[in-house]
Protein backbone atom coordinates (compact mmCIF):
# COMPACT_ATOMS: atom_id res chain seq x y z
CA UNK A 1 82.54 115.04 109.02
CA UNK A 2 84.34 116.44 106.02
CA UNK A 3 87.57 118.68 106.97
CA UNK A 4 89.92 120.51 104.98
CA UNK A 5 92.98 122.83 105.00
CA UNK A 6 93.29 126.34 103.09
CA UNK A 7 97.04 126.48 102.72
CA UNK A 8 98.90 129.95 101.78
CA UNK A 9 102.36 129.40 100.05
CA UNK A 10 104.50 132.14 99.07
CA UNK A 11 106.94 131.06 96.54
CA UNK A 12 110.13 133.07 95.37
CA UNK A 13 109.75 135.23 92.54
CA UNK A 14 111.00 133.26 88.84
CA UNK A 15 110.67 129.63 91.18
CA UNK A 16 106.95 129.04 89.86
CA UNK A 17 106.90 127.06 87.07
CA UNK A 18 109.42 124.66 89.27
CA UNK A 19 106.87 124.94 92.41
CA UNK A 20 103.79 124.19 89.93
CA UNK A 21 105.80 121.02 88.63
CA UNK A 22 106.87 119.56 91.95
CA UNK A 23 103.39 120.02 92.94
CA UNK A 24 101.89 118.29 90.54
CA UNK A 25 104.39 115.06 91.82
CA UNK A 26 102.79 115.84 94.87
CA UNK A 27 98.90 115.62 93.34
CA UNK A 28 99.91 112.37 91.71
CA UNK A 29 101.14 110.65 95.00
CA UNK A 30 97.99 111.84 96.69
CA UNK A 31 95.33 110.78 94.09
CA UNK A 32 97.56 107.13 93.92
CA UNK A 33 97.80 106.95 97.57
CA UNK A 34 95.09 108.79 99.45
CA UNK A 35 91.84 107.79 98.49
CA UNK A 36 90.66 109.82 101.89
CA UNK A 37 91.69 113.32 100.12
CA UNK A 38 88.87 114.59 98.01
CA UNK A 39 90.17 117.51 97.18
CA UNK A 40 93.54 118.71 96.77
CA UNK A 41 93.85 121.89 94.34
CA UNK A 42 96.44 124.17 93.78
CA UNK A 43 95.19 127.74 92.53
CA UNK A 44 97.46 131.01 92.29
CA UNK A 45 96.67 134.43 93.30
CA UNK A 46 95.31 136.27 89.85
CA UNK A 47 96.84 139.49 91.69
CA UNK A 48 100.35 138.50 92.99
CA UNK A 49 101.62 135.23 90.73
CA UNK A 50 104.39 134.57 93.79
CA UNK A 51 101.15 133.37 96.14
CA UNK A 52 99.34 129.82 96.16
CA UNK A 53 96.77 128.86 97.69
CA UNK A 54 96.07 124.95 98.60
CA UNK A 55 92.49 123.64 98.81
CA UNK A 56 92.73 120.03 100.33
CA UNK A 57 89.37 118.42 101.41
CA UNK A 58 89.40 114.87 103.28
CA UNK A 59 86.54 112.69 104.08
CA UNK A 60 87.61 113.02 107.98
CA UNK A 61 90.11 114.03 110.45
CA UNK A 62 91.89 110.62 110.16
CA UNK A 63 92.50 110.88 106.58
CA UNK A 64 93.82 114.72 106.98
CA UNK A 65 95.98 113.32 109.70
CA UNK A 66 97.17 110.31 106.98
CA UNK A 67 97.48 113.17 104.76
CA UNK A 68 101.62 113.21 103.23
CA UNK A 69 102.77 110.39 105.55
CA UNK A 70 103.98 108.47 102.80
CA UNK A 71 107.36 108.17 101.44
CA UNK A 72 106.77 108.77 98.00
CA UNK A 73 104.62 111.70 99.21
CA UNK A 74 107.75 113.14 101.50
CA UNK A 75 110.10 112.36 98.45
CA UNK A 76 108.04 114.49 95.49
CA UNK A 77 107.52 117.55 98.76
CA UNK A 78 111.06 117.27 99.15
CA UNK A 79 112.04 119.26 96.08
CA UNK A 80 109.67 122.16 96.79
CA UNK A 81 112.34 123.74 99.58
CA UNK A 82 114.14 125.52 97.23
CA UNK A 83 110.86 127.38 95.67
CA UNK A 84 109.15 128.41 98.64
CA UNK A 85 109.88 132.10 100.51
CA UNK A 86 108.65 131.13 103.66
CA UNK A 87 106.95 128.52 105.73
CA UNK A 88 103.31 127.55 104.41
CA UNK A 89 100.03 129.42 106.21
CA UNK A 90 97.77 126.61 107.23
CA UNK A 91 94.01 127.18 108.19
CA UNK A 92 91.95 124.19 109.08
CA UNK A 93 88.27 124.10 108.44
CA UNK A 94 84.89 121.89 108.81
CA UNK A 95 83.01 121.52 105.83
CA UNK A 96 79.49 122.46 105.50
CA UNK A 97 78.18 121.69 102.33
C-alpha cells in the first residue's frame, strides 16, 4: 500500500529563498537515490509565505522508512537548520487513490 507524509515547516521570515534552495538539494538526492519516493513536493502557503508544506508519497512503508537515510541526503538537509523556526509537523497517511 501507498503511504505518504504531509509535512508542515515553518521557516523564519527573509530565510525562504535559502530554504527553497537547500530543498531543492534535497529533491535531487531523493529522485537520484530513492526510486521508492513517488512523490516529494514542496508547495508554500499562498496566505502566509513563512509556511511549507511537504507532500512525500512512497510506494510502501519500507521505502518511507528508507526515506533520507542516505548521506548525501543528511548532508543537502543539513543546511536547512538555520532557515527553519521550529521543528517540522509530520502527519502520516495511507493512500487511497
Amino acid at each position: 500500500m501507498a503511504v505518504g507524509i504531509i509535512a508542515t515547516i515553518r521557516v523564519v521570515d527573509g530565510k525562504q529563498a535559502d530554504f527553497e534552495a537547500g530543498f531543492a538539494k534535497m529533491q535531487e538526492v531523493v529522485k537520484a537515490e530513492e526510486p521508492g519516493c513517488l512523490l516529494y513536493a514542496l508547495c508554500q502557503d499562498k496566505a502566509d509565505t513563512t509556511t511549507y508544506r511537504v507532500m512525500e508519497q512512497y510506494a510502501d512503508e519500507e521505502a518511507r522508512k528508507t526515506h533520507g537515510t542516505s548521506d548525501a541526503f543528511k548532508a543537502a538537509a543539513g543546511g536547512l537548520g538555520g532557515c527553519l523556526a521550529g521543528a517540522p509537523e509530520l502527519v502520516e497517511v495511507n493512500i487511497i487513490s
